[in-house]
Protein backbone atom coordinates (compact mmCIF):
# COMPACT_ATOMS: atom_id res chain seq x y z
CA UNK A 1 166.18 -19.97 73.90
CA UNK A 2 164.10 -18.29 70.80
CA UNK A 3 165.61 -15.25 71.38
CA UNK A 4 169.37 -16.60 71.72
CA UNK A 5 168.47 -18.52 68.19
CA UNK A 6 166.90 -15.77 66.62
CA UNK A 7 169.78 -13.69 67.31
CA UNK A 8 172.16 -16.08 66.09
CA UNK A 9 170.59 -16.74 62.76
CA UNK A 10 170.75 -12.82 62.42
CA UNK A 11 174.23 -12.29 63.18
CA UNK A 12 175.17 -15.29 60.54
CA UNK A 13 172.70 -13.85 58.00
CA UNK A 14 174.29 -10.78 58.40
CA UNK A 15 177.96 -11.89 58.10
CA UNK A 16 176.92 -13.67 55.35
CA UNK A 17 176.11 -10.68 53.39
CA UNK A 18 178.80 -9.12 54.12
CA UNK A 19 181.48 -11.51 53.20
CA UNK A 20 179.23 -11.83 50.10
CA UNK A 21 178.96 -8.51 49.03
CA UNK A 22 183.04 -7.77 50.41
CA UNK A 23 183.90 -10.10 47.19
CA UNK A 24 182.11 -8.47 44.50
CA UNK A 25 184.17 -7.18 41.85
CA UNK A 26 183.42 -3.47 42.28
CA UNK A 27 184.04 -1.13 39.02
CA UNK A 28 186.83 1.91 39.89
CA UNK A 29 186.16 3.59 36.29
CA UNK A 30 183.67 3.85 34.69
CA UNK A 31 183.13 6.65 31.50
CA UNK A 32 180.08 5.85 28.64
CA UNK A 33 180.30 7.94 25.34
CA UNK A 34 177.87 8.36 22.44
CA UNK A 35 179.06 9.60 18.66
CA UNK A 36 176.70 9.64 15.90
CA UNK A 37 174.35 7.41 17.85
CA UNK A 38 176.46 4.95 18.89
CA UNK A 39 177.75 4.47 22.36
CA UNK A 40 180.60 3.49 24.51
CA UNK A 41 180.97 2.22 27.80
CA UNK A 42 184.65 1.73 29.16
CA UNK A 43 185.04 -0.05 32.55
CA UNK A 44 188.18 -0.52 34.74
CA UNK A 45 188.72 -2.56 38.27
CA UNK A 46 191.26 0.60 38.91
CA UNK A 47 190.90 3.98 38.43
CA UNK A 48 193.19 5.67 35.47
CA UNK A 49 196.55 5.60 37.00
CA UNK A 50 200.30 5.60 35.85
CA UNK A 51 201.15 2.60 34.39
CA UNK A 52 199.11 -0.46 32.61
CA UNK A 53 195.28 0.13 32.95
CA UNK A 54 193.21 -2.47 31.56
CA UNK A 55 190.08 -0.96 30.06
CA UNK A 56 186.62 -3.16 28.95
CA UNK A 57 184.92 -1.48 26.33
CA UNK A 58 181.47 -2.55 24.91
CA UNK A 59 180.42 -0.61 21.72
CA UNK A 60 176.27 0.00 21.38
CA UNK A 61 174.91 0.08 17.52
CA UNK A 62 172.25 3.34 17.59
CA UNK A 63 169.50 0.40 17.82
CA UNK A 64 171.02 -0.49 21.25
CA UNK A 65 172.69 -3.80 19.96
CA UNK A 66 176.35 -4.77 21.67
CA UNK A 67 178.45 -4.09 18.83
CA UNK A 68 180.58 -7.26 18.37
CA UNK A 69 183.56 -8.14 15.51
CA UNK A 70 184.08 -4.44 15.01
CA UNK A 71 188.11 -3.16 14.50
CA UNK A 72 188.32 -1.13 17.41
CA UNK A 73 191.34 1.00 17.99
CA UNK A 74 192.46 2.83 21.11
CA UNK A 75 194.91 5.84 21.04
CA UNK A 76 196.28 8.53 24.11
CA UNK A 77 197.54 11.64 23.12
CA UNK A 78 199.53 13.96 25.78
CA UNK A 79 200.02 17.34 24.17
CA UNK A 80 203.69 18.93 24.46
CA UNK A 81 204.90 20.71 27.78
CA UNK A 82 207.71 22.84 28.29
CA UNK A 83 210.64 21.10 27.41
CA UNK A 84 208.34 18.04 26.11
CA UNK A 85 207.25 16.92 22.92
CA UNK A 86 203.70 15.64 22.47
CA UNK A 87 202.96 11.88 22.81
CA UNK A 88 200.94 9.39 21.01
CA UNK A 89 200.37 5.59 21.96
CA UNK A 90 198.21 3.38 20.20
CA UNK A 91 196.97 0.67 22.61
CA UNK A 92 196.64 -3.02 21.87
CA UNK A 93 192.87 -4.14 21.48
CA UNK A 94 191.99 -7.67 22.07
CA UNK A 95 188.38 -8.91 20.79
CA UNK A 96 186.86 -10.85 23.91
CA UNK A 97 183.57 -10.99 22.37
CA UNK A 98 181.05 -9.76 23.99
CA UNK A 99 183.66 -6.67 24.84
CA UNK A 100 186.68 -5.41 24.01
CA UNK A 101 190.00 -4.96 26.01
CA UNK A 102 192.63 -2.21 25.40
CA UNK A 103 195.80 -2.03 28.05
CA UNK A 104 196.27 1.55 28.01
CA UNK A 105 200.04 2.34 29.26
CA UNK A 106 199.55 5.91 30.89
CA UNK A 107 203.26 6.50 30.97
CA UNK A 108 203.48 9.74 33.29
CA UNK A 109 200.66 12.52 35.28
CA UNK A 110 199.41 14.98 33.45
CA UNK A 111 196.30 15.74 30.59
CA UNK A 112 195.75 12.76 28.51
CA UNK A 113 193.30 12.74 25.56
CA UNK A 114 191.85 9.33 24.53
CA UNK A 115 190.29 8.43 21.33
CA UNK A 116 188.69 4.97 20.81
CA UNK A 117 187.61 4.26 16.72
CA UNK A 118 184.87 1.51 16.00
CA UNK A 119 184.81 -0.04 13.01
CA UNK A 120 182.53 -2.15 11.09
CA UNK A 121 180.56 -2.41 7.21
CA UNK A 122 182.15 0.93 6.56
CA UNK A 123 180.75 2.83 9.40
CA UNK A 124 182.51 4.13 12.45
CA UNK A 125 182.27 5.81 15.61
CA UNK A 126 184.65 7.98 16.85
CA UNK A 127 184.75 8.28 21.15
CA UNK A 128 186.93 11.02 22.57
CA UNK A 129 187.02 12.12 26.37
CA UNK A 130 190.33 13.49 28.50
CA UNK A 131 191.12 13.76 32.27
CA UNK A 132 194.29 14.62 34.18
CA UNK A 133 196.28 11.85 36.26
């Protein structure tokens, strides 16, 4: 009867965990950047796809503070292809805080180049990184 017991509390225990662990958010994207000392981490429940992707983007001072009430600007660049012309978006950036939130529309596949500007007492931080969809 130990044994039957035993065995039970280990099978729940173990569904437990994994029904637990099943509902974590897990993070599809993630890309950290450092300019000048500063640095920038940019999280994303999807990875970069066509479309809306919404990007969280916390902002490190060179003495490892979060970065907070900065003017933080997010811009993707495609460069022209045959029979293209080059495009430029600037993003919307929304202040959450302890983060910051961009939607970055990725419009079609193919090499985009993304520069996020920080902002704040007349310094800033310039983050640039690319990748191909």
């Amino acid at each position: 009867m130990k044994k039957l017991i035993s065995f039970y509390t280990f099978l729940l225990a173990f569904l437990l965990l994994g029904i637990f662990t099943s509902c974590e958010k897990k993070e599809a994207f993630k890309k950290q950047l450092e300019s000048g000392g500063y640095k920038a981490v940019i999280t994303s429940e999807q990875p970069p796809h066509v479309g809306i992707n919404i990007w969280k983007i916390k902002i490190y001072s060179p003495d490892g503070k979060l970065l907070t009430g900065a003017n933080v600007s997010v811009n993707g660049y495609m460069p022209p292809m045959p029979g293209m012309p080059e495009m430029s978006f600037d993003y919307p950036v929304e202040d959450k805080g302890s983060y910051y939130e961009s939607k970055v529309n990725l419009s079609m596949a193919g090499t985009w180049q993304i520069t996020i500007k920080a902002e704040k007492d007349g310094k800033v931080a310039i983050f640039k990184f690319g990748f191909n969809l």
